[in-house]
N, C-alpha and C. Protein backbone atom coordinates (compact mmCIF):
# COMPACT_ATOMS: atom_id res chain seq x y z
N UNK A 1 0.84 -1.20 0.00
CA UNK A 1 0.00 0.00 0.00
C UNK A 1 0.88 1.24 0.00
N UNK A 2 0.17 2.48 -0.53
CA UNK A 2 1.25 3.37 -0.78
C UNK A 2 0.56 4.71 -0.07
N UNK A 3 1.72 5.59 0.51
CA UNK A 3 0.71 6.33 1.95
C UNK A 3 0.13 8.01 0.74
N UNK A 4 -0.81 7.41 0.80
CA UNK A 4 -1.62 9.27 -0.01
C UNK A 4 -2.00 10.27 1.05
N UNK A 5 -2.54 9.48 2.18
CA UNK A 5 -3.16 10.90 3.16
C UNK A 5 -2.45 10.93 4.41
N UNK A 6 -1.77 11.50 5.38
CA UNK A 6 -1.59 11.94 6.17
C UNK A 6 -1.65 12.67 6.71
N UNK A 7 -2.31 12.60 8.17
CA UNK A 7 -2.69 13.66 8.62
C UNK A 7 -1.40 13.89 10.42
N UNK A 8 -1.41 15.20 10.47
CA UNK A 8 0.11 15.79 11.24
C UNK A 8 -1.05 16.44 12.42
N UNK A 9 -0.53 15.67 13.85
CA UNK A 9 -1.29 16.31 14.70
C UNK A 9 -0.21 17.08 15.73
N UNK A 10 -0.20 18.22 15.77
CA UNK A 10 0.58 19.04 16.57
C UNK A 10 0.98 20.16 15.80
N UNK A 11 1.13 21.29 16.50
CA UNK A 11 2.31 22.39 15.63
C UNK A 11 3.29 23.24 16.06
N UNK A 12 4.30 23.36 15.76
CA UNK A 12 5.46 24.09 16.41
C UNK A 12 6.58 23.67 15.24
N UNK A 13 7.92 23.50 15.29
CA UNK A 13 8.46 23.73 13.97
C UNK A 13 8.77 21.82 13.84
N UNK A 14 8.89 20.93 15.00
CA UNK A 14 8.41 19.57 14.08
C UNK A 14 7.48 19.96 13.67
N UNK A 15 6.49 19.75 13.77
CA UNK A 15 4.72 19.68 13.34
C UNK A 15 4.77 20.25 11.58
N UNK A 16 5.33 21.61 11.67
CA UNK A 16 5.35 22.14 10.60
C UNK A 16 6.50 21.47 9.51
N UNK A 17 7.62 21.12 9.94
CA UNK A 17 8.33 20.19 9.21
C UNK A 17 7.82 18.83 9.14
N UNK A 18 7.06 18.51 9.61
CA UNK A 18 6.61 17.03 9.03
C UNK A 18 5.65 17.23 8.18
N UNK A 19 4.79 18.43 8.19
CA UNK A 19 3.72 18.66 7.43
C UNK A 19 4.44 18.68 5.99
N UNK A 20 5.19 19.81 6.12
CA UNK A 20 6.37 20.05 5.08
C UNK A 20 6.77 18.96 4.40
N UNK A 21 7.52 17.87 4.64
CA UNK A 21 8.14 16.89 4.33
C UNK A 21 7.31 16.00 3.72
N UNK A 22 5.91 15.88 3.85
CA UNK A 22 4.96 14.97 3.90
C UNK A 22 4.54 15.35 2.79
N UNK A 23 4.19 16.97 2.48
CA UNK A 23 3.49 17.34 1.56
C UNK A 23 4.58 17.41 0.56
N UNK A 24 6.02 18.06 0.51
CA UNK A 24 6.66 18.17 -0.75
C UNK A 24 6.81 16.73 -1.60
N UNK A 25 6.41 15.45 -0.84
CA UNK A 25 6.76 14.39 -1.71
C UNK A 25 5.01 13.82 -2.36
N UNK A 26 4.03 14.89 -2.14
CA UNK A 26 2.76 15.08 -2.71
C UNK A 26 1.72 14.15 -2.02
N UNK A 27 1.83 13.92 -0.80
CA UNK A 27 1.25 13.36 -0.48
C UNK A 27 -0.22 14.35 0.15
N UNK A 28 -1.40 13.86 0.63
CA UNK A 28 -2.37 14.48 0.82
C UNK A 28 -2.75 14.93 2.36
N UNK A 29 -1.86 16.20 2.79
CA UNK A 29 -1.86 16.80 3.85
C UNK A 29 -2.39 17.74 4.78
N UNK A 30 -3.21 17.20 6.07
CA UNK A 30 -4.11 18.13 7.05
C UNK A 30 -3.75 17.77 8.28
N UNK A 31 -3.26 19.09 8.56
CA UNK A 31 -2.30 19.78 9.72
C UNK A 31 -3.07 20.31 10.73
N UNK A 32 -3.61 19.65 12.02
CA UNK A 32 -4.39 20.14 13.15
C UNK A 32 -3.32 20.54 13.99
N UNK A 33 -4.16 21.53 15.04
CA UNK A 33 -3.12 21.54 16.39
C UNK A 33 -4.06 22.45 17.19
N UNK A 34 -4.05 22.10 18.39
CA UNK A 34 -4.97 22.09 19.59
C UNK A 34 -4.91 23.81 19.39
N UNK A 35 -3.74 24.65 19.60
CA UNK A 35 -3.36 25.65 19.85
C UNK A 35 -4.16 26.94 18.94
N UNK A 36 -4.37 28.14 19.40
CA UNK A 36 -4.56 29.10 18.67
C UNK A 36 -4.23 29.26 17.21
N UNK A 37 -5.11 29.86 16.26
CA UNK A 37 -4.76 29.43 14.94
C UNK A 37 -3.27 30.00 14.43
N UNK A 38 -2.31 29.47 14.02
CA UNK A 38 -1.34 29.69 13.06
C UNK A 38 -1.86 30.81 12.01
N UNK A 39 -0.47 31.53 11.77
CA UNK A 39 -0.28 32.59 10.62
C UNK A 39 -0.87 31.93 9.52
N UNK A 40 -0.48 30.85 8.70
CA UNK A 40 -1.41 30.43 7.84
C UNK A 40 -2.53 29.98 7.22
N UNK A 41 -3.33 30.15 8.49
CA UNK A 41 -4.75 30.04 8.55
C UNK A 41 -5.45 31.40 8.07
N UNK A 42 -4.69 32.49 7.87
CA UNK A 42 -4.94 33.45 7.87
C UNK A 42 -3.91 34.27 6.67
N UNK A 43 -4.30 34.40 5.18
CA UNK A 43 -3.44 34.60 4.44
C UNK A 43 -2.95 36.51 4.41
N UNK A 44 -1.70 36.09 4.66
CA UNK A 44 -0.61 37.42 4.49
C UNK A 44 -0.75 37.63 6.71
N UNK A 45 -1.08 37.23 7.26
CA UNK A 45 -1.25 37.69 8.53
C UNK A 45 -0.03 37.20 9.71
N UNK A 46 0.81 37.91 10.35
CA UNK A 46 1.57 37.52 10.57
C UNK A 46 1.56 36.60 12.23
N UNK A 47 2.25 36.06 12.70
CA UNK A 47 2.09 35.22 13.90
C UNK A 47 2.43 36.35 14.91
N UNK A 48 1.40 36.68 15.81
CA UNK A 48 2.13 37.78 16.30
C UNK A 48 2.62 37.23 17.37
N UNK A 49 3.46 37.94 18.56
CA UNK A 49 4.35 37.60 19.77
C UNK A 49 3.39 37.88 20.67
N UNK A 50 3.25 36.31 21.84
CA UNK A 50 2.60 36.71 22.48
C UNK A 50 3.38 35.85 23.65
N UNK A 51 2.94 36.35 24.91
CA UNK A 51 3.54 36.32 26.43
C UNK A 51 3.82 34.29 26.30
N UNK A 52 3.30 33.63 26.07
CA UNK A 52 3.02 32.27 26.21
C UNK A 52 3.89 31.01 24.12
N UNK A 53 4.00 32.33 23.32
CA UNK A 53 4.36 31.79 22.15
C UNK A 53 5.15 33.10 21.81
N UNK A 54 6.42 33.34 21.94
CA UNK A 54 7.26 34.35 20.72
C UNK A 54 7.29 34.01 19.55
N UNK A 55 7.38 34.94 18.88
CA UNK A 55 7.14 34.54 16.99
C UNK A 55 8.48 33.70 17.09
N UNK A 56 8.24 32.98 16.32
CA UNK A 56 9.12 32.14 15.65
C UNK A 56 9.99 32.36 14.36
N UNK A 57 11.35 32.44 13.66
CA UNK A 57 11.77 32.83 12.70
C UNK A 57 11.12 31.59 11.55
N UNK A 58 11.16 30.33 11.91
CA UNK A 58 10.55 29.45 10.43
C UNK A 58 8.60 29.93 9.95
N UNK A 59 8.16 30.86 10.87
CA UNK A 59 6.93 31.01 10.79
C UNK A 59 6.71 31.60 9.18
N UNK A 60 7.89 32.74 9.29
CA UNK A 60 7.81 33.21 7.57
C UNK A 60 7.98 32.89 6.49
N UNK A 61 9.12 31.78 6.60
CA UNK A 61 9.63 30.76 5.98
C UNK A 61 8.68 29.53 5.39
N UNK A 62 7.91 28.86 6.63
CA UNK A 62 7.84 27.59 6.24
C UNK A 62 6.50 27.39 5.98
N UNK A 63 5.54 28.57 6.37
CA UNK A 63 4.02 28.67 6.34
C UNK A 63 3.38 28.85 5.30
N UNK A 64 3.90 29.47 4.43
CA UNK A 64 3.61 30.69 2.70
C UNK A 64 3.86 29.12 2.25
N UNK A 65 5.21 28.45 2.48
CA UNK A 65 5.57 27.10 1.78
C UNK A 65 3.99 25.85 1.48
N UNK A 66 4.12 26.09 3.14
CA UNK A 66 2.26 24.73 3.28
C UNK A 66 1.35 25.23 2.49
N UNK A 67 0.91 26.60 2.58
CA UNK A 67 0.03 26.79 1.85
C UNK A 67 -0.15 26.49 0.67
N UNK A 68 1.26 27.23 -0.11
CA UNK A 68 1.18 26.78 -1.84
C UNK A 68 1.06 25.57 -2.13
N UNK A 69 1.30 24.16 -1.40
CA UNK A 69 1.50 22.85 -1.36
C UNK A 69 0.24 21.98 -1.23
N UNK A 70 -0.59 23.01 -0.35
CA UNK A 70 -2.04 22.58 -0.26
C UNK A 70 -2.34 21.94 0.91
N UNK A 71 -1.64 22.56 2.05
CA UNK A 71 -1.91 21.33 3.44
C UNK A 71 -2.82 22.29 3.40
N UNK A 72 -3.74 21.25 4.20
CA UNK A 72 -5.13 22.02 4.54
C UNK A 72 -4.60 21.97 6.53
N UNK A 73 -4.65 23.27 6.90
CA UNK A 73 -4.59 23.37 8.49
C UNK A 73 -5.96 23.50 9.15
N UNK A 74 -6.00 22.84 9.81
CA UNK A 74 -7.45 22.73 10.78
C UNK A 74 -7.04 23.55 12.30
N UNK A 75 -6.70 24.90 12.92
CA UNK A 75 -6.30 25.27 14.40
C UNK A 75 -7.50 24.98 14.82
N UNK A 76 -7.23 24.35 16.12
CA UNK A 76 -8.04 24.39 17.03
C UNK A 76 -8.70 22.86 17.20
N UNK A 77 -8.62 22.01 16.05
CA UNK A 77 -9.03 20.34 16.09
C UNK A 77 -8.44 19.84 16.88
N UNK A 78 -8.74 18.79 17.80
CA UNK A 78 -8.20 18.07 18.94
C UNK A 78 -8.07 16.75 18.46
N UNK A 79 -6.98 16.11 18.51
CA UNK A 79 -7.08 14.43 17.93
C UNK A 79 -7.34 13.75 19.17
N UNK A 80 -8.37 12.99 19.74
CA UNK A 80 -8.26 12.21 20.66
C UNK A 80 -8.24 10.26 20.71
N UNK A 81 -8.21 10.59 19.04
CA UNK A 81 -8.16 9.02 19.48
C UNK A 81 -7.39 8.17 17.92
N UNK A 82 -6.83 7.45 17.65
CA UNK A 82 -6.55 6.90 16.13
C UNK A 82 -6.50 4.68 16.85
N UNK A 83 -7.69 4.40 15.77
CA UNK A 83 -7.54 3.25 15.40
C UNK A 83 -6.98 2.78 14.12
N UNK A 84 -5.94 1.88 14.26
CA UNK A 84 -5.73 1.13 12.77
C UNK A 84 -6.82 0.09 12.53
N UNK A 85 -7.20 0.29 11.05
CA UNK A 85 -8.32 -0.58 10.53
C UNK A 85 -8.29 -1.00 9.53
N UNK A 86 -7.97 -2.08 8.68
CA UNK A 86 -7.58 -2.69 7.91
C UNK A 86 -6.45 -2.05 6.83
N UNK A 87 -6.79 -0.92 5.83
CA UNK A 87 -5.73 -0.68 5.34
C UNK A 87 -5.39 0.84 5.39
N UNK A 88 -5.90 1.22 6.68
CA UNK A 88 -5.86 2.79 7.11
C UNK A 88 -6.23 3.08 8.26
N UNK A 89 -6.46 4.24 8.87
CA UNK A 89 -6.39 4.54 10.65
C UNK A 89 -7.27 5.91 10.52
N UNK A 90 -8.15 5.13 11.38
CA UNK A 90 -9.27 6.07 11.85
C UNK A 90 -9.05 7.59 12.91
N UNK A 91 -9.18 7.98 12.50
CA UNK A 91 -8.84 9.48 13.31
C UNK A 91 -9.89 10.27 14.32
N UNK A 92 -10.01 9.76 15.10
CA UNK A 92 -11.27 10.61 15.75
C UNK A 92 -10.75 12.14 16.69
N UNK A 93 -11.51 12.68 16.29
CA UNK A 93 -11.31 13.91 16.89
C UNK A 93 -12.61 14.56 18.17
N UNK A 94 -12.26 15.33 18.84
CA UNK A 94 -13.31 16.11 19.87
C UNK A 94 -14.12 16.30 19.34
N UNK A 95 -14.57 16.67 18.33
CA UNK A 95 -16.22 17.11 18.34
C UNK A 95 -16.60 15.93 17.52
N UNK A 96 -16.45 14.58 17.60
CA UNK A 96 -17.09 13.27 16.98
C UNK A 96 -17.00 13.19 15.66
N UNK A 97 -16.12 13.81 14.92
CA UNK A 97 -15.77 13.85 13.26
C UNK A 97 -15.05 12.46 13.36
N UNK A 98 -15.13 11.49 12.57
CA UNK A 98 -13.83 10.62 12.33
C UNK A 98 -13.52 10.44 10.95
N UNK A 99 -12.31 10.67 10.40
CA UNK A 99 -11.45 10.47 9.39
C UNK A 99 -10.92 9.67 9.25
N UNK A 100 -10.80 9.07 8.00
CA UNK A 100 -9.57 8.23 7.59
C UNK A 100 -8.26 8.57 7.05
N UNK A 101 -7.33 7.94 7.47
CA UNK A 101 -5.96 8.41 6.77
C UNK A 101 -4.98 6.72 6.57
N UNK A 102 -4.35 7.48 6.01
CA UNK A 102 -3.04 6.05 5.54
C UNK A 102 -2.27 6.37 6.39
N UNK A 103 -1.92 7.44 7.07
CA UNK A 103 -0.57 7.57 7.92
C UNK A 103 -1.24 9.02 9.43
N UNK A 104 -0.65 8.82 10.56
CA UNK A 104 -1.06 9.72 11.52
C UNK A 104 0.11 9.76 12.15
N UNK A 105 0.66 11.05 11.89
CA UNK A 105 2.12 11.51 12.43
C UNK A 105 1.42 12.61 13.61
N UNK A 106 1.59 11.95 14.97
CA UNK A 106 1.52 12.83 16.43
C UNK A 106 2.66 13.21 16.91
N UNK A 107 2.46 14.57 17.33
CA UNK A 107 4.06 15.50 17.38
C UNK A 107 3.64 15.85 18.51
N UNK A 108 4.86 15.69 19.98
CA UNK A 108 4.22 15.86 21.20
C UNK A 108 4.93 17.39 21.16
N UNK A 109 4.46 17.56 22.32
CA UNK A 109 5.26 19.13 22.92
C UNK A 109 7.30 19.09 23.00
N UNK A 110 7.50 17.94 23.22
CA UNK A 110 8.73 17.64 23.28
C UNK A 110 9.41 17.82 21.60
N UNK A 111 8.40 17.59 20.57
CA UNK A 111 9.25 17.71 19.46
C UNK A 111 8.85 15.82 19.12
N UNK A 112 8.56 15.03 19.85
CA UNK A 112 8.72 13.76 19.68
C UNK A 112 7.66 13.24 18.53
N UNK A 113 7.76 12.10 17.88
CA UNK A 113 7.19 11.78 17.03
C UNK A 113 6.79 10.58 17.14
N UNK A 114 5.43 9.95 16.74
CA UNK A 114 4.52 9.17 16.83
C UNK A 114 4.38 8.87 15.95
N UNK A 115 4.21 7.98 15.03
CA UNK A 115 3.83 7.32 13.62
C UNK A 115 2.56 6.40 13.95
N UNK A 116 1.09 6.33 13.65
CA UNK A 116 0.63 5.51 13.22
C UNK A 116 -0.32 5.41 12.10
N UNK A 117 0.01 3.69 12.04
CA UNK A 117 -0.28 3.07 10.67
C UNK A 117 -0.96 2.07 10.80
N UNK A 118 -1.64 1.49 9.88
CA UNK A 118 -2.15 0.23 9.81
C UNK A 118 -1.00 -0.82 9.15
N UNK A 119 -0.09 -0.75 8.77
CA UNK A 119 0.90 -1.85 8.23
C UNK A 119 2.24 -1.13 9.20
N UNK A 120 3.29 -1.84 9.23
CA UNK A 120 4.74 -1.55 9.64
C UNK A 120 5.49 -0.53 8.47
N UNK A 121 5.16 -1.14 7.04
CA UNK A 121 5.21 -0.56 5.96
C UNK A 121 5.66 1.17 5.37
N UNK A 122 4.35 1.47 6.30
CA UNK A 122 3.58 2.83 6.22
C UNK A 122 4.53 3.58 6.93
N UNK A 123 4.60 2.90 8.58
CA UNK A 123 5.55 3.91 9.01
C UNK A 123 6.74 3.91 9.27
N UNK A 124 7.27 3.01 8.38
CA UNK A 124 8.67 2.97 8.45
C UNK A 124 8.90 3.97 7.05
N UNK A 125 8.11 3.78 6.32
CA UNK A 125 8.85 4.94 4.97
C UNK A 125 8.44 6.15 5.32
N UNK A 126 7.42 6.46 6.35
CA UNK A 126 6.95 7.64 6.86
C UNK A 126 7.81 8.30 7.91
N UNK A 127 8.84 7.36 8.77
CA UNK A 127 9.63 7.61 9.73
C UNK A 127 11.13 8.32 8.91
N UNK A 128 11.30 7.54 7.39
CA UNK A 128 12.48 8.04 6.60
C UNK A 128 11.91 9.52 6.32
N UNK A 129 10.52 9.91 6.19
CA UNK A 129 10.58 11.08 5.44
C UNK A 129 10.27 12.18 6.49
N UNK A 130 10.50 11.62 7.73
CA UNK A 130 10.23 13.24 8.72
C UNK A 130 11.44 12.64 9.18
N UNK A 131 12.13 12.06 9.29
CA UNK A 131 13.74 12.17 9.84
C UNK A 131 14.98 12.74 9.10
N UNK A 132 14.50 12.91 7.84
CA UNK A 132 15.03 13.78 6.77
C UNK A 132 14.57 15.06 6.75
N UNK A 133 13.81 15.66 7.41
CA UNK A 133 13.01 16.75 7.25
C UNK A 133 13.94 17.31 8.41
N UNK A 134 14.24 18.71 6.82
CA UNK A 134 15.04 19.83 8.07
C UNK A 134 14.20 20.17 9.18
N UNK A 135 14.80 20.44 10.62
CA UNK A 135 14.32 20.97 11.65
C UNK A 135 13.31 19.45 12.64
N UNK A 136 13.22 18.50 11.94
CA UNK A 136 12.79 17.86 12.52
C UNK A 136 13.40 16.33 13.37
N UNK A 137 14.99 16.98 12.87
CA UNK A 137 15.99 15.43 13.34
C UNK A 137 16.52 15.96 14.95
């Protein structure tokens, strides 16, 4: 099986480099994160500095990038739950939406990374392509 959708739960500059990495090799990318919406949710608007998040320098850089690429960002979606189910992984989120995806890359606060998949397959070629991803090794 070959991974088309992945979905990237977290954001900070892993989150955004896996999104990154995920999407430049065309795969089909939606980028949640619990947190207040991101600059790119909001086109030309900048991330402003606030007491709890200072702007970030990849914000200018790497955000304009997702967009043109086509990640779709969801701020404010909560992932609370992912089952693997036969040849893909169910995504449930807080307000009772559930999705399917081929791949679910969870990015903790630490920067740490989570791969799941329904095959070994999935996230082992998924583990090569965010461990190659600048900012995210």
């Amino acid at each position: 099986m070959v991974i088309s959708s992945v979905l990237v739960a977290g954001d900070g500059p892993v989150g955004r480099a896996a999104a990154l990495a995920f999407a430049e090799r065309g795969l089909d990318v939606t980028h949640v994160a619990r947190a207040r919406p991101s600059a790119y949710a909001v086109e030309g608007m900048p991330v402003p500095a606030l007491p709890h998040r200072p702007a970030r320098a990849d914000d200018t850089a790497v955000l304009p990038r997702l967009r043109t690429l086509g990640v779709e960002y969801r701020p404010g979606a909560t992932l609370v739950g992912s089952v693997p189910v036969d040849r893909h992984v169910e995504a449930e989120f807080a307000d009772g939406r559930i999705e399917n995806y081929d791949l679910i890359a969870v990015i903790d606060t630490a920067g740490g990374v989570r791969l799941i998949a329904a095959r070994a397959v999935e996230r082992s070629t998924a583990f090569d392509i965010v461990r190659a991803a600048p900012g995210a090794a």
